[in-house]
C-alpha atoms as a PDB file:
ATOM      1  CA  UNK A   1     -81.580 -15.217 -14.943  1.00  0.00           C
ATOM      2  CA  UNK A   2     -78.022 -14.227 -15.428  1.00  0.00           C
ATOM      3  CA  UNK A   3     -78.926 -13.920 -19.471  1.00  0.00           C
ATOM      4  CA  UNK A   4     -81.705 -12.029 -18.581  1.00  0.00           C
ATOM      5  CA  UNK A   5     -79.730  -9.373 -16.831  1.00  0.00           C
ATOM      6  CA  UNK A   6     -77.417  -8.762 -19.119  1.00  0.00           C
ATOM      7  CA  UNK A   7     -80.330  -7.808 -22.186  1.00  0.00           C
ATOM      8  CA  UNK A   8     -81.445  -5.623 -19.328  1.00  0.00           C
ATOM      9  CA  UNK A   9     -78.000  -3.778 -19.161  1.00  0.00           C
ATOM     10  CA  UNK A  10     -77.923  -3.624 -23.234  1.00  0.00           C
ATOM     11  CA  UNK A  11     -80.937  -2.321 -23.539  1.00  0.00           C
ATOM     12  CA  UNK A  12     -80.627   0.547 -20.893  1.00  0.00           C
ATOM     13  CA  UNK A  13     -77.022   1.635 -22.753  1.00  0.00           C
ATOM     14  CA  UNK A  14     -78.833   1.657 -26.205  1.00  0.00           C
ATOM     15  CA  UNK A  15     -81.184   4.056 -25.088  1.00  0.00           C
ATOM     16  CA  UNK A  16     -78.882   6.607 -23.315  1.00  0.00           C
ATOM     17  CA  UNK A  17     -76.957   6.552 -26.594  1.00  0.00           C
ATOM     18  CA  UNK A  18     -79.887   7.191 -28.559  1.00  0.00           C
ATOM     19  CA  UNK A  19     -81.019   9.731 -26.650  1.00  0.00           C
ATOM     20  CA  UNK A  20     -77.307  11.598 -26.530  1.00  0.00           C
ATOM     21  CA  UNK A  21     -77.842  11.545 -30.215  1.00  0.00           C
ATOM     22  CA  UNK A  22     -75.148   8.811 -31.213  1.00  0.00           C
ATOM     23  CA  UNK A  23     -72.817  10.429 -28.491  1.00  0.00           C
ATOM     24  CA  UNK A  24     -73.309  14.197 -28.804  1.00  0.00           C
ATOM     25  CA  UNK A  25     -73.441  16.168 -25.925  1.00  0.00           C
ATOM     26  CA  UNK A  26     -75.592  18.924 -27.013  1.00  0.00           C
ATOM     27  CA  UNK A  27     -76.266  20.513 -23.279  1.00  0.00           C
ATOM     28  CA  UNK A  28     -73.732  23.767 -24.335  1.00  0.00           C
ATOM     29  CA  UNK A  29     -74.749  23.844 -28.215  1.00  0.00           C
ATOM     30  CA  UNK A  30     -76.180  27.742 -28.739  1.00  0.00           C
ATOM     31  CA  UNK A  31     -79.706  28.074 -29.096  1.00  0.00           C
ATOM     32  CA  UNK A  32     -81.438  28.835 -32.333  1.00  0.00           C
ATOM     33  CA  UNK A  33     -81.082  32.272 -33.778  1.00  0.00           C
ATOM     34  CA  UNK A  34     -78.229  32.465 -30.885  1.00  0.00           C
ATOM     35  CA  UNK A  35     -75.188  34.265 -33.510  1.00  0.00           C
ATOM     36  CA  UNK A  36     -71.928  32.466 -32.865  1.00  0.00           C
ATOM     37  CA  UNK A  37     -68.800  34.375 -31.742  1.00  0.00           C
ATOM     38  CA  UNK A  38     -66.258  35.751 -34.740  1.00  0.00           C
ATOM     39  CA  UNK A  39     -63.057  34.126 -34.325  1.00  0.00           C
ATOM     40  CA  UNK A  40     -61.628  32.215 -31.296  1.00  0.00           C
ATOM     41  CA  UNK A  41     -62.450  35.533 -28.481  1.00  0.00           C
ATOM     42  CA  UNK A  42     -65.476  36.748 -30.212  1.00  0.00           C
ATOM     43  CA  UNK A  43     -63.585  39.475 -31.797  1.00  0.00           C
ATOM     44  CA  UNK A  44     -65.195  42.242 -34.942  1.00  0.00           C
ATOM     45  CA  UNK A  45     -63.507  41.053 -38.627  1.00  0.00           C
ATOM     46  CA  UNK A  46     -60.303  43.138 -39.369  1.00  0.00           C
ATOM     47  CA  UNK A  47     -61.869  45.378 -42.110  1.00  0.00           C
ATOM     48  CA  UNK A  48     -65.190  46.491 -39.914  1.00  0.00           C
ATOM     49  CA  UNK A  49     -61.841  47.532 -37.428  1.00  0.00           C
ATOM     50  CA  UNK A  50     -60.257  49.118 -40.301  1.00  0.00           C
ATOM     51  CA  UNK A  51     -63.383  50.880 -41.639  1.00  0.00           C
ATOM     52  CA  UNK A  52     -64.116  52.420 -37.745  1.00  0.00           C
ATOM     53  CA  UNK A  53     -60.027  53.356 -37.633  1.00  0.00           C
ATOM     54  CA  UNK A  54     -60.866  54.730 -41.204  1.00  0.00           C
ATOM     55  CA  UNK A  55     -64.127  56.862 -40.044  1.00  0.00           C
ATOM     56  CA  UNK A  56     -63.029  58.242 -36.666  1.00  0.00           C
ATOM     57  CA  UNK A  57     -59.889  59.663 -38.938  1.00  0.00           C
ATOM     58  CA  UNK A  58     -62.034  61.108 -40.975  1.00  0.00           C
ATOM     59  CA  UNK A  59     -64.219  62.769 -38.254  1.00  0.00           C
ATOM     60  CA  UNK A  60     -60.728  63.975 -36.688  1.00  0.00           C
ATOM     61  CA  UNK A  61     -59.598  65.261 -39.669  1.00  0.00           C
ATOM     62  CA  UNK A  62     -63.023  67.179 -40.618  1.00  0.00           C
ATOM     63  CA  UNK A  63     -62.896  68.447 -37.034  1.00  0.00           C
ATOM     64  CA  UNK A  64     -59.408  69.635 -37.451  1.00  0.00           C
ATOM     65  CA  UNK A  65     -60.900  71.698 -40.306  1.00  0.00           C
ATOM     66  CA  UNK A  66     -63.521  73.600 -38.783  1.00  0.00           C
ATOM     67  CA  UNK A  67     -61.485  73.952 -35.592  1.00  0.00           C
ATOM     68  CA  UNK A  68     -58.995  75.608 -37.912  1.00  0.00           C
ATOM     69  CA  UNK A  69     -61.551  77.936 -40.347  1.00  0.00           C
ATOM     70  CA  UNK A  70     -63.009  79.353 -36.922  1.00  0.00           C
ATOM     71  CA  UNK A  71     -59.496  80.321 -36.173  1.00  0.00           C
ATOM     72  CA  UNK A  72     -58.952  81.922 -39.202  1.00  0.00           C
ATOM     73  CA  UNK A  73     -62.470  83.702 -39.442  1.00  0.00           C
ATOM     74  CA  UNK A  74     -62.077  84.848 -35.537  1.00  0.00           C
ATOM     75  CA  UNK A  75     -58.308  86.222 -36.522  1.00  0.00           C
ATOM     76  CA  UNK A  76     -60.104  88.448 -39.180  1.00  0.00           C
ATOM     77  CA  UNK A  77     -62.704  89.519 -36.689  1.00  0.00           C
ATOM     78  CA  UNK A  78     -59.573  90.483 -34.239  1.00  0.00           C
ATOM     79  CA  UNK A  79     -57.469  92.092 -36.847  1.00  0.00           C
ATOM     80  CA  UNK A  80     -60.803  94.506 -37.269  1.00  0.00           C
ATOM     81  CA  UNK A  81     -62.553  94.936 -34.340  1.00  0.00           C
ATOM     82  CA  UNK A  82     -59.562  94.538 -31.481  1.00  0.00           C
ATOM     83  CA  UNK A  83     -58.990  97.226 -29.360  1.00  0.00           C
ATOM     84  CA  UNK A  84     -55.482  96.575 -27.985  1.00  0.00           C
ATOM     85  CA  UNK A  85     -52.331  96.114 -31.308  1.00  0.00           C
ATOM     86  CA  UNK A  86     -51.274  93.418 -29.844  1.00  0.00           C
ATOM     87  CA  UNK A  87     -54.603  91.576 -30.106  1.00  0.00           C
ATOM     88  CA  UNK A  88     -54.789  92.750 -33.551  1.00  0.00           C
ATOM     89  CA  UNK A  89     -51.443  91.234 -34.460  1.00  0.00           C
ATOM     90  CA  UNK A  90     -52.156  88.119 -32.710  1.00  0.00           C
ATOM     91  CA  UNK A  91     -55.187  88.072 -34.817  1.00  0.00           C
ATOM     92  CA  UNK A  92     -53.663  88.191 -37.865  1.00  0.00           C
ATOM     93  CA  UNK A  93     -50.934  85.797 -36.751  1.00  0.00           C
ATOM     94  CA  UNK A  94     -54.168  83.418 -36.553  1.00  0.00           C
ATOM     95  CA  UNK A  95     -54.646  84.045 -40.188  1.00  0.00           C
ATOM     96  CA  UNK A  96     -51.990  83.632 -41.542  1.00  0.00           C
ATOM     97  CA  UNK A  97     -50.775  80.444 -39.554  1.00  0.00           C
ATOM     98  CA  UNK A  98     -54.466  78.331 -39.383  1.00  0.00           C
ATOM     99  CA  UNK A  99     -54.481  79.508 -43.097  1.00  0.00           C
ATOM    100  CA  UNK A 100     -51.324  77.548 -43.630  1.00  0.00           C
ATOM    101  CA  UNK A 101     -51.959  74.497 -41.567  1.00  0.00           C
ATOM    102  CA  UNK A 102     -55.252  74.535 -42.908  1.00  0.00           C
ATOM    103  CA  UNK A 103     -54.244  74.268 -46.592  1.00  0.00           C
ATOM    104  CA  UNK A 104     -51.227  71.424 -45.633  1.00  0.00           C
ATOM    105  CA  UNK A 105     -54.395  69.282 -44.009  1.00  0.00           C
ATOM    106  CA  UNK A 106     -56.856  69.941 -46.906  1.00  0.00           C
ATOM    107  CA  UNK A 107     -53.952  68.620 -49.221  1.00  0.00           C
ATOM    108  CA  UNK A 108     -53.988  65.234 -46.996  1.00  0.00           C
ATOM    109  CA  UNK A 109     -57.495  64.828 -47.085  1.00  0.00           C
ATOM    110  CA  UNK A 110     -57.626  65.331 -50.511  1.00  0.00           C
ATOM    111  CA  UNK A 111     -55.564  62.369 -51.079  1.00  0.00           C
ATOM    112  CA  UNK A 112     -58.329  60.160 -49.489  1.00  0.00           C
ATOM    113  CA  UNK A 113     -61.489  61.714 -50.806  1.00  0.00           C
ATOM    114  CA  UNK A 114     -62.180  63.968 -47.970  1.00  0.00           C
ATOM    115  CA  UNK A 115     -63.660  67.138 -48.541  1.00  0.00           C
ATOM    116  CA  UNK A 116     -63.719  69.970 -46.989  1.00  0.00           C
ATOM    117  CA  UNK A 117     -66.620  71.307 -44.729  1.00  0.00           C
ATOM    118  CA  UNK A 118     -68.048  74.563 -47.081  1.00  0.00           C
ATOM    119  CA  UNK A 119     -68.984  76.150 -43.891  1.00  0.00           C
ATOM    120  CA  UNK A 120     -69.105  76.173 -40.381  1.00  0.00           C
ATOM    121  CA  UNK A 121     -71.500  73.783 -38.582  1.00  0.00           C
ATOM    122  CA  UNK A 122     -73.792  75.535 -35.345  1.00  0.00           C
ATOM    123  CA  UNK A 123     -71.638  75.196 -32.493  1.00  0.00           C
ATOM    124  CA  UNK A 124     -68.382  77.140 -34.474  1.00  0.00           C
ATOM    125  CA  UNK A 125     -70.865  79.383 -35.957  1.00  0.00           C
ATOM    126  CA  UNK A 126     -72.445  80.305 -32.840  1.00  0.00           C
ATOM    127  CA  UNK A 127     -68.870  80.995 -31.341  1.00  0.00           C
ATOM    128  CA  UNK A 128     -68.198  83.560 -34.459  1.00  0.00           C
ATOM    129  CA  UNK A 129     -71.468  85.434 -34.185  1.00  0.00           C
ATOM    130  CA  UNK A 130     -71.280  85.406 -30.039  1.00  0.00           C
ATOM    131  CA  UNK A 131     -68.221  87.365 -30.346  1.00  0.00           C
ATOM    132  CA  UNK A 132     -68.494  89.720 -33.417  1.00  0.00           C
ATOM    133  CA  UNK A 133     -71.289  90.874 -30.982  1.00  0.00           C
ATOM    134  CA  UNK A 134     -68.895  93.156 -28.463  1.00  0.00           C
ATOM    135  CA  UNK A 135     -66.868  95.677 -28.953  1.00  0.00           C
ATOM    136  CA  UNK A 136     -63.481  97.406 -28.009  1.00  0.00           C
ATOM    137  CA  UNK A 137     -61.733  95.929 -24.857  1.00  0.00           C
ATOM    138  CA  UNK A 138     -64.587  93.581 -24.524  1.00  0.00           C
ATOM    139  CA  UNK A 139     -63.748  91.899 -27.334  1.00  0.00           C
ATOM    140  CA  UNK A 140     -60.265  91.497 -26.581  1.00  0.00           C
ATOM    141  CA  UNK A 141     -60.822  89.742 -23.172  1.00  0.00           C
ATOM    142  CA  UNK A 142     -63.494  87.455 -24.985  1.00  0.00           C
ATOM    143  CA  UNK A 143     -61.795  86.862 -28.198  1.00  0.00           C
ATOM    144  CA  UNK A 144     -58.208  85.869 -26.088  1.00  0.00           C
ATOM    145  CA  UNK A 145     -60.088  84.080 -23.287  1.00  0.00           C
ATOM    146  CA  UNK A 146     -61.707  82.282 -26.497  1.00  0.00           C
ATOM    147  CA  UNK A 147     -57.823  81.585 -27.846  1.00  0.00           C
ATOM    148  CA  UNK A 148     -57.079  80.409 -24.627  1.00  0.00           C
ATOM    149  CA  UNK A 149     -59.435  77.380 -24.512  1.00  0.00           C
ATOM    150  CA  UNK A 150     -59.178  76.458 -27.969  1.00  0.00           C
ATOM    151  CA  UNK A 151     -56.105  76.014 -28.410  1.00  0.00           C
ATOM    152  CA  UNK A 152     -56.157  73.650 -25.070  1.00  0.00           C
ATOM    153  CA  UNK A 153     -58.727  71.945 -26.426  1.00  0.00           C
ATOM    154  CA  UNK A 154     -56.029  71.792 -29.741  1.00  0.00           C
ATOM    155  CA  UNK A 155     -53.368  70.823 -28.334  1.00  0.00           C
ATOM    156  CA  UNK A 156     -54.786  67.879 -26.412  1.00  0.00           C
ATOM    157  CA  UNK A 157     -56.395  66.563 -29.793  1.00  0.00           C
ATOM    158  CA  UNK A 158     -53.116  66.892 -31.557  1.00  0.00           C
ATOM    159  CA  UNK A 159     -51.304  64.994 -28.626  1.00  0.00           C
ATOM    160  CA  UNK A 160     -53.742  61.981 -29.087  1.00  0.00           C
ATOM    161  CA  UNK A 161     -51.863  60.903 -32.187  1.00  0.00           C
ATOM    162  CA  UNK A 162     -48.185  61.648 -31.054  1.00  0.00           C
ATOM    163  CA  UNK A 163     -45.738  60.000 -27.940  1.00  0.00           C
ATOM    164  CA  UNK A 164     -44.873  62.581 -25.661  1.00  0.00           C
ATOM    165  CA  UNK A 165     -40.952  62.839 -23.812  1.00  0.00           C
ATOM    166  CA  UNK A 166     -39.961  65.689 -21.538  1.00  0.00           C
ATOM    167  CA  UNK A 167     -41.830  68.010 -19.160  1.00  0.00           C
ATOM    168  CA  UNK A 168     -44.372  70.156 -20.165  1.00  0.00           C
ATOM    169  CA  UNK A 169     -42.604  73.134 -20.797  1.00  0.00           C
ATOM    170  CA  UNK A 170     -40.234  71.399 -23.155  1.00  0.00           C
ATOM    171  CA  UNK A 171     -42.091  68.538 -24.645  1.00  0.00           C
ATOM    172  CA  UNK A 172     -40.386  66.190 -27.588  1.00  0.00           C
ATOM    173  CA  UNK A 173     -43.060  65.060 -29.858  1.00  0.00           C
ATOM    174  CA  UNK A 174     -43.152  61.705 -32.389  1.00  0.00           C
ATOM    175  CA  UNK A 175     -45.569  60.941 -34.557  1.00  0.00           C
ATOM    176  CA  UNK A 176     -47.250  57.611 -33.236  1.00  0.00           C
ATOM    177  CA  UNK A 177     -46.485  54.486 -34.984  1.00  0.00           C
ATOM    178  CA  UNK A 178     -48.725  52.220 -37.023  1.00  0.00           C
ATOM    179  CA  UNK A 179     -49.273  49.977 -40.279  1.00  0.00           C
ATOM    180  CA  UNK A 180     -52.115  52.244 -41.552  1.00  0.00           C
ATOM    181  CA  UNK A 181     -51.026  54.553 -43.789  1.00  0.00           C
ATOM    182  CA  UNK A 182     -53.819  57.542 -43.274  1.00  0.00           C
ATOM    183  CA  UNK A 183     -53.150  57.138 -39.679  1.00  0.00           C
ATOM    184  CA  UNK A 184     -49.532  57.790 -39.691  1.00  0.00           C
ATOM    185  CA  UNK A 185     -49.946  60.548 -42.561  1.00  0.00           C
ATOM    186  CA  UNK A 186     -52.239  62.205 -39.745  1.00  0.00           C
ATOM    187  CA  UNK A 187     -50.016  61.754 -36.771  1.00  0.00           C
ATOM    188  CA  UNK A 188     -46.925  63.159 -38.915  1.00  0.00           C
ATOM    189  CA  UNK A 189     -49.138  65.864 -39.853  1.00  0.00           C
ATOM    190  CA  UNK A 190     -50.014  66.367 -35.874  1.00  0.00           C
ATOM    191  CA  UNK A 191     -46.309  66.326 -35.184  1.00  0.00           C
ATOM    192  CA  UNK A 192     -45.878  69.338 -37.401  1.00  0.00           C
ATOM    193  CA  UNK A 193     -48.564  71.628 -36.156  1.00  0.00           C
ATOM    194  CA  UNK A 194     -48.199  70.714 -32.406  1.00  0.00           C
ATOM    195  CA  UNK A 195     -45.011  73.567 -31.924  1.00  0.00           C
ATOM    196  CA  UNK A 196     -47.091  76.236 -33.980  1.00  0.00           C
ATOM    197  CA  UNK A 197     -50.264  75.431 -31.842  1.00  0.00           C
ATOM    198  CA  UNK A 198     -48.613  75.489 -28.470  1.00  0.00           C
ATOM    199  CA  UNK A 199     -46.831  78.838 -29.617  1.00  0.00           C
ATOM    200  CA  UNK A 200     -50.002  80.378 -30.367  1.00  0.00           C
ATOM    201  CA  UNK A 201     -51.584  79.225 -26.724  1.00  0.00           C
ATOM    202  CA  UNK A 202     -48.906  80.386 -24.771  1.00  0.00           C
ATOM    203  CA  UNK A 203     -48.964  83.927 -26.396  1.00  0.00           C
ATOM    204  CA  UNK A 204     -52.997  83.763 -25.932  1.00  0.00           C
ATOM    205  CA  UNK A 205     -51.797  83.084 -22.007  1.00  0.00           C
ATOM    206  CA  UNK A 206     -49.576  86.268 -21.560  1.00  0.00           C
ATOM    207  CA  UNK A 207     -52.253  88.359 -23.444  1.00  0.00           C
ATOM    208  CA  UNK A 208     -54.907  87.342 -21.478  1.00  0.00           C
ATOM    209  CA  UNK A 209     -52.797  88.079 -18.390  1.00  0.00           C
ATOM    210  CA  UNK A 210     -52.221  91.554 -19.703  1.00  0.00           C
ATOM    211  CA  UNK A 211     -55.606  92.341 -20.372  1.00  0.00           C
ATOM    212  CA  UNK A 212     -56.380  91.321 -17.255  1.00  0.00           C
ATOM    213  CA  UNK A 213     -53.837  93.777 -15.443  1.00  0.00           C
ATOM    214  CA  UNK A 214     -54.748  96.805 -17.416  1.00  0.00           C
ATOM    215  CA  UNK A 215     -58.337  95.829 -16.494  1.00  0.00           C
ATOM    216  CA  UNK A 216     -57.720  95.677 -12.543  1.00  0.00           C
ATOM    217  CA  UNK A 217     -55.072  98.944 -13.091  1.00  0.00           C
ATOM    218  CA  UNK A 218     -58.254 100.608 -15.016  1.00  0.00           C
ATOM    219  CA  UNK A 219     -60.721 100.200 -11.769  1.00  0.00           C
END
């Protein structure tokens, strides 16, 4: 009976271990067409990192372009149509300035096979024809209530790529650090524009104060 017990306990073991397929546990293997994590934490290959670092640079620097054209295209509309001389001369200060920063940036891009927008896409287009559309001191208000936003909306995009110190009256820009070389190329070029841009928005902020006194002294 003893001997009879024992094949019993054998046999039993012999089948479990079959059945765990020769001592695999296979209860937490994926399930087919299931696509295993990349590396250890499931993280994206280096170079599909690198190649979304590489396109988002490219979209800021294009951006950067078309920002700065529409600058330069409003400036001659300004330096025309303007009512007030100091509008006029801040229009051709946009000229001469986004002309310059514009050409500096082109150069960089050029360096990595970027090229150029030939024109303006719809929404910067739009903005140009919207305001070549009034006249006198209603184009001053619009044009420097137009300087006003863009160049916050500037400034901000510049600061993205550079560390900030001091208040914001007096800030002390860096470039940012890091090992890719188009990156850093951009965020030195950022450092370098940042004073110009923040010059021109703070003269678009006292003209658009003026304007706006000679409007209420004009009622």
């Amino acid at each position: 009976m003893k001997r009879i017990g024992i094949v019993a306990v054998v046999l039993s073991a012999a089948l479990t271990l079959g059945c765990r397929g020769n001592g695999r546990d296979d209860t937490n293997r994926p399930a087919a067409g299931d696509t295993p994590a990349v590396g250890t934490a499931g993280e994206r290959p280096a170079a599909d990192r690198d190649r979304d670092v590489g396109m988002l640079a490219r979209k800021w620097v294009e951006d950067r372009m078309k920002d700065g054209m529409t600058e330069v295209k409003l400036g001659e509309l300004a330096s025309q149509k303007a009512q007030s001389a100091d509008v006029k001369a801040f229009g051709r200060m946009m000229v001469q300035d986004h002309t310059k920063a514009g050409n500096e940036l082109k150069q960089l891009a050029s360096k990595h096979n970027i090229t150029p927008p030939a024109d303006l896409d719809d929404d910067h287009r739009d903005k140009v024809d919207r305001l070549s559309k009034h006249q006198g001191a209603e184009f001053d208000r619009e044009y420097i209530n137009t300087m006003v936003d863009d160049h916050e909306k500037t400034v901000n995009a510049l600061e993205d790529r550079l560390d900030k110190e001091g208040d914001n009256d007096n800030p002390r820009y860096t470039p940012k650090k890091t090992d890719n070389a188009f990156e850093m190329e951009l965020n030195e070029w950022a450092a370098k524009a940042i004073p110009t841009v923040r010059q021109h928005l703070s003269k678009a902020k006292q003209l658009d104060q003026k304007l706006d006194r000679r409007t209420t002294d004009n009622r």
